[in-house]
C-alpha atoms as a PDB file:
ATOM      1  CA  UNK A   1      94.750  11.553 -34.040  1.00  0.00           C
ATOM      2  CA  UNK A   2      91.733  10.442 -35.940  1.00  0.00           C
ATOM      3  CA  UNK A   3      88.298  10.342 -33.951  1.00  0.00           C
ATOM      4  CA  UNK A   4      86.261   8.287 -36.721  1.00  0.00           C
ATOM      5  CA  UNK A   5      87.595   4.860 -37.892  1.00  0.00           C
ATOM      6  CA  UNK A   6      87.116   4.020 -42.105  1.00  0.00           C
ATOM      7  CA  UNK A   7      84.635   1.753 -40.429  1.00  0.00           C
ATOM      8  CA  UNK A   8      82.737   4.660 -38.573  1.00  0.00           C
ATOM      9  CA  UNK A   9      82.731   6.771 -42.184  1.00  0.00           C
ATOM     10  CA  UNK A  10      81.891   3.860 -44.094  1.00  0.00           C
ATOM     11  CA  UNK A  11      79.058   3.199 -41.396  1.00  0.00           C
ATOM     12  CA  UNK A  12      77.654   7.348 -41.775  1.00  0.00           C
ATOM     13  CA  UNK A  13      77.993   6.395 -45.618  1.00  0.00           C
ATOM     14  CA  UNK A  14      75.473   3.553 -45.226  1.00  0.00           C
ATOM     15  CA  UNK A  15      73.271   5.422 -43.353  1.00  0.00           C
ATOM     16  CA  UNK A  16      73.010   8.339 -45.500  1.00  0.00           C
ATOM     17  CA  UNK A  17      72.673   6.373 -48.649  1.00  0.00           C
ATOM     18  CA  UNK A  18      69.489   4.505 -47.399  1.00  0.00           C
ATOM     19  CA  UNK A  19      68.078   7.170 -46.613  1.00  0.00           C
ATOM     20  CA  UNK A  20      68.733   8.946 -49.749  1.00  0.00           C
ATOM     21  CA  UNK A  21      67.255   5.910 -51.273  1.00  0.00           C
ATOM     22  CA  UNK A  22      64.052   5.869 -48.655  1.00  0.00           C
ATOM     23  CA  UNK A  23      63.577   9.520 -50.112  1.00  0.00           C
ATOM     24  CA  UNK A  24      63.198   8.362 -54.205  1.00  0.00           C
ATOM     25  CA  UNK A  25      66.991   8.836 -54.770  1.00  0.00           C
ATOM     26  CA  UNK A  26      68.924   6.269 -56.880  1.00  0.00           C
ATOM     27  CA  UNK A  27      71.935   6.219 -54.524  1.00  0.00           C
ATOM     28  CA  UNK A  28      74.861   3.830 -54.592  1.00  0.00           C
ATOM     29  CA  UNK A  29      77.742   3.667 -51.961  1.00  0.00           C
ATOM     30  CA  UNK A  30      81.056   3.209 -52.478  1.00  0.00           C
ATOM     31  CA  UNK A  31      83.318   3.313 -49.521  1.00  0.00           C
ATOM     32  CA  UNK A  32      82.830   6.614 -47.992  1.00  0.00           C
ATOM     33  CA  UNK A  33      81.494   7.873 -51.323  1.00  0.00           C
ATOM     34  CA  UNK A  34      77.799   8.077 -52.100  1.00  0.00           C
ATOM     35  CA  UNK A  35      77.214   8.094 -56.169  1.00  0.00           C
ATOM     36  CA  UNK A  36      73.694   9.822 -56.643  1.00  0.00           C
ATOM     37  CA  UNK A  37      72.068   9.124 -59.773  1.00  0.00           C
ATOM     38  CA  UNK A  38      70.460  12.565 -61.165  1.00  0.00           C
ATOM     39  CA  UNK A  39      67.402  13.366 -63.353  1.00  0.00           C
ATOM     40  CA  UNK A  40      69.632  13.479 -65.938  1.00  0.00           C
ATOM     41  CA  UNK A  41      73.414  12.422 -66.112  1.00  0.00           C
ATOM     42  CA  UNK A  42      74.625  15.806 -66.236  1.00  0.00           C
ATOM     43  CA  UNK A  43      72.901  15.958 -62.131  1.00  0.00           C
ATOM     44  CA  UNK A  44      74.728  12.994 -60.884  1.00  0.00           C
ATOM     45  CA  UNK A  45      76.810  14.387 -57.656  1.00  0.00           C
ATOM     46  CA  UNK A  46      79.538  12.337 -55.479  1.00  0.00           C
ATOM     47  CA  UNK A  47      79.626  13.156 -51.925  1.00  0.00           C
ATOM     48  CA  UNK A  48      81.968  11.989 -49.620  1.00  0.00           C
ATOM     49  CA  UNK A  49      82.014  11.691 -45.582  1.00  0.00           C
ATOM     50  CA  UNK A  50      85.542  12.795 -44.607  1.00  0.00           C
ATOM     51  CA  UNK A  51      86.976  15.135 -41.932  1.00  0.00           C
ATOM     52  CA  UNK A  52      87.205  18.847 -42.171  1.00  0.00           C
ATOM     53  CA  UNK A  53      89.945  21.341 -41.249  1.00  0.00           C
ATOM     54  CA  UNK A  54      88.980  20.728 -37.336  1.00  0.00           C
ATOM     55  CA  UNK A  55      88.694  16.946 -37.443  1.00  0.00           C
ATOM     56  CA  UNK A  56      84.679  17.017 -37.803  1.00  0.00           C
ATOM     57  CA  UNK A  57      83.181  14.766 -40.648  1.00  0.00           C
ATOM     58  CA  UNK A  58      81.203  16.501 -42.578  1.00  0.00           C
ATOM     59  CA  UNK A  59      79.536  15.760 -46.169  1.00  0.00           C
ATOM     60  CA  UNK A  60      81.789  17.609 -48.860  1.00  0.00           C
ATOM     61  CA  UNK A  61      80.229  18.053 -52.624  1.00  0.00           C
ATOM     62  CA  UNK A  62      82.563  16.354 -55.420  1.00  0.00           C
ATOM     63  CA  UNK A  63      84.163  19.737 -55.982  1.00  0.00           C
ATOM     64  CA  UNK A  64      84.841  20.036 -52.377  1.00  0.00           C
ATOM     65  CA  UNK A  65      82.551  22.480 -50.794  1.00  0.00           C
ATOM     66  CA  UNK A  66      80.956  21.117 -47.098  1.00  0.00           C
ATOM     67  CA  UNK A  67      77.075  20.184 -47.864  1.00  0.00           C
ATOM     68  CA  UNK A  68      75.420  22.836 -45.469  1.00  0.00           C
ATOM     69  CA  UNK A  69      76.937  25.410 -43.190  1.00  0.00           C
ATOM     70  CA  UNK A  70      80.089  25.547 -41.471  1.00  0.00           C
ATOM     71  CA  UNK A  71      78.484  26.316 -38.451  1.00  0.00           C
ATOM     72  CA  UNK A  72      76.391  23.239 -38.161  1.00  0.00           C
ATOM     73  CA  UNK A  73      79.111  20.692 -38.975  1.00  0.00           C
ATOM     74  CA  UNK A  74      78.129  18.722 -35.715  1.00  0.00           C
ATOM     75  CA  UNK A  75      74.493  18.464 -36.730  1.00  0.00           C
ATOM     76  CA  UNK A  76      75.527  16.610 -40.645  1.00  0.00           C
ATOM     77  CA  UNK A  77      76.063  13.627 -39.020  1.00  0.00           C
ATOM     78  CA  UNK A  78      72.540  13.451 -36.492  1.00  0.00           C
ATOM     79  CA  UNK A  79      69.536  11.308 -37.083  1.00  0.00           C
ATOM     80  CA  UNK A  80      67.329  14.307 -36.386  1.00  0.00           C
ATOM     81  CA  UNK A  81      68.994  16.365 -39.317  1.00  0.00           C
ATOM     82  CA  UNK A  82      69.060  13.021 -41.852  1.00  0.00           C
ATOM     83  CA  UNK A  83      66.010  14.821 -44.110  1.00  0.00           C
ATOM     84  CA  UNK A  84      67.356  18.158 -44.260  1.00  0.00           C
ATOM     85  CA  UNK A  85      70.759  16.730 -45.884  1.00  0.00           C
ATOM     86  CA  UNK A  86      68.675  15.103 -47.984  1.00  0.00           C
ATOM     87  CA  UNK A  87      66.471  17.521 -49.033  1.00  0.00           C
ATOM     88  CA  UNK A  88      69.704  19.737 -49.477  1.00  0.00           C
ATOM     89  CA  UNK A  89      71.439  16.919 -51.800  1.00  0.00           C
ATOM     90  CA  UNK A  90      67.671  16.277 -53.485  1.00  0.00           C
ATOM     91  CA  UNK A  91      67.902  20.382 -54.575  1.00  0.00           C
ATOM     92  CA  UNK A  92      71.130  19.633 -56.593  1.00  0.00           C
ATOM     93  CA  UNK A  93      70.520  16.223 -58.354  1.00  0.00           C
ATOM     94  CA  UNK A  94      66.594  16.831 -59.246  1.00  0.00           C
ATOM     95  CA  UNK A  95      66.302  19.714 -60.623  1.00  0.00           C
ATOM     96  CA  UNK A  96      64.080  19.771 -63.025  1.00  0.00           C
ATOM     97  CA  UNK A  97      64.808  19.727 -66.762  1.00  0.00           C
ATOM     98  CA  UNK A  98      63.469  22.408 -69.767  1.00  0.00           C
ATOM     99  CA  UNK A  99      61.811  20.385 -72.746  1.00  0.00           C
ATOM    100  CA  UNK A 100      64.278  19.934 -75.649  1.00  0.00           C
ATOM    101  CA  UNK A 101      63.820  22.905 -78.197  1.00  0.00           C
ATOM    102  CA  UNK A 102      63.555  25.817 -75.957  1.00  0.00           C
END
């Protein structure tokens, strides 16, 4: 049995995209998908909000990997640990690009 209703994901979705966008990110939800524009096109990343192996929700890159580690799967989804999911989804989409010609 599910613990999180597509309301509750869709909800944690919300959350995380404002505050991706309160950070300088151009974020747009979609369900329980979060579309984050990069610095270039080739940097755009989809996350998603969906339950793990255990029944947790935790924040899974596009190709599937849990943002963060395992061991702090309870901690994705607190206010208090918002900025460092951020920061860790900010490292991936703004990386900096070299000047054409290099």
């Amino acid at each position: 049995m599910n613990r999180y209703t597509s309301e509750d994901i869709r909800a944690y979705a919300k959350w995380l995209t404002q505050e991706c966008q309160a950070a300088g990110l151009r974020a747009e939800q979609y369900g329980a998908e979060i579309f984050i524009h990069g610095a270039s096109n080739h940097l755009s990343e989809r996350i998603a909000c969906r339950p793990d192996a255990q029944g947790d929700l935790r924040w899974h890159w596009s190709w599937g990997v849990p943002i963060g580690r395992v061991d702090d799967s309870a901690r994705l989804l607190d206010v208090d640990d918002v900025q460092e999911l951020v920061r860790s989804i900010s490292k991936v989409v703004c990386v900096p690009l070299r000047p054409s010609g290099m």
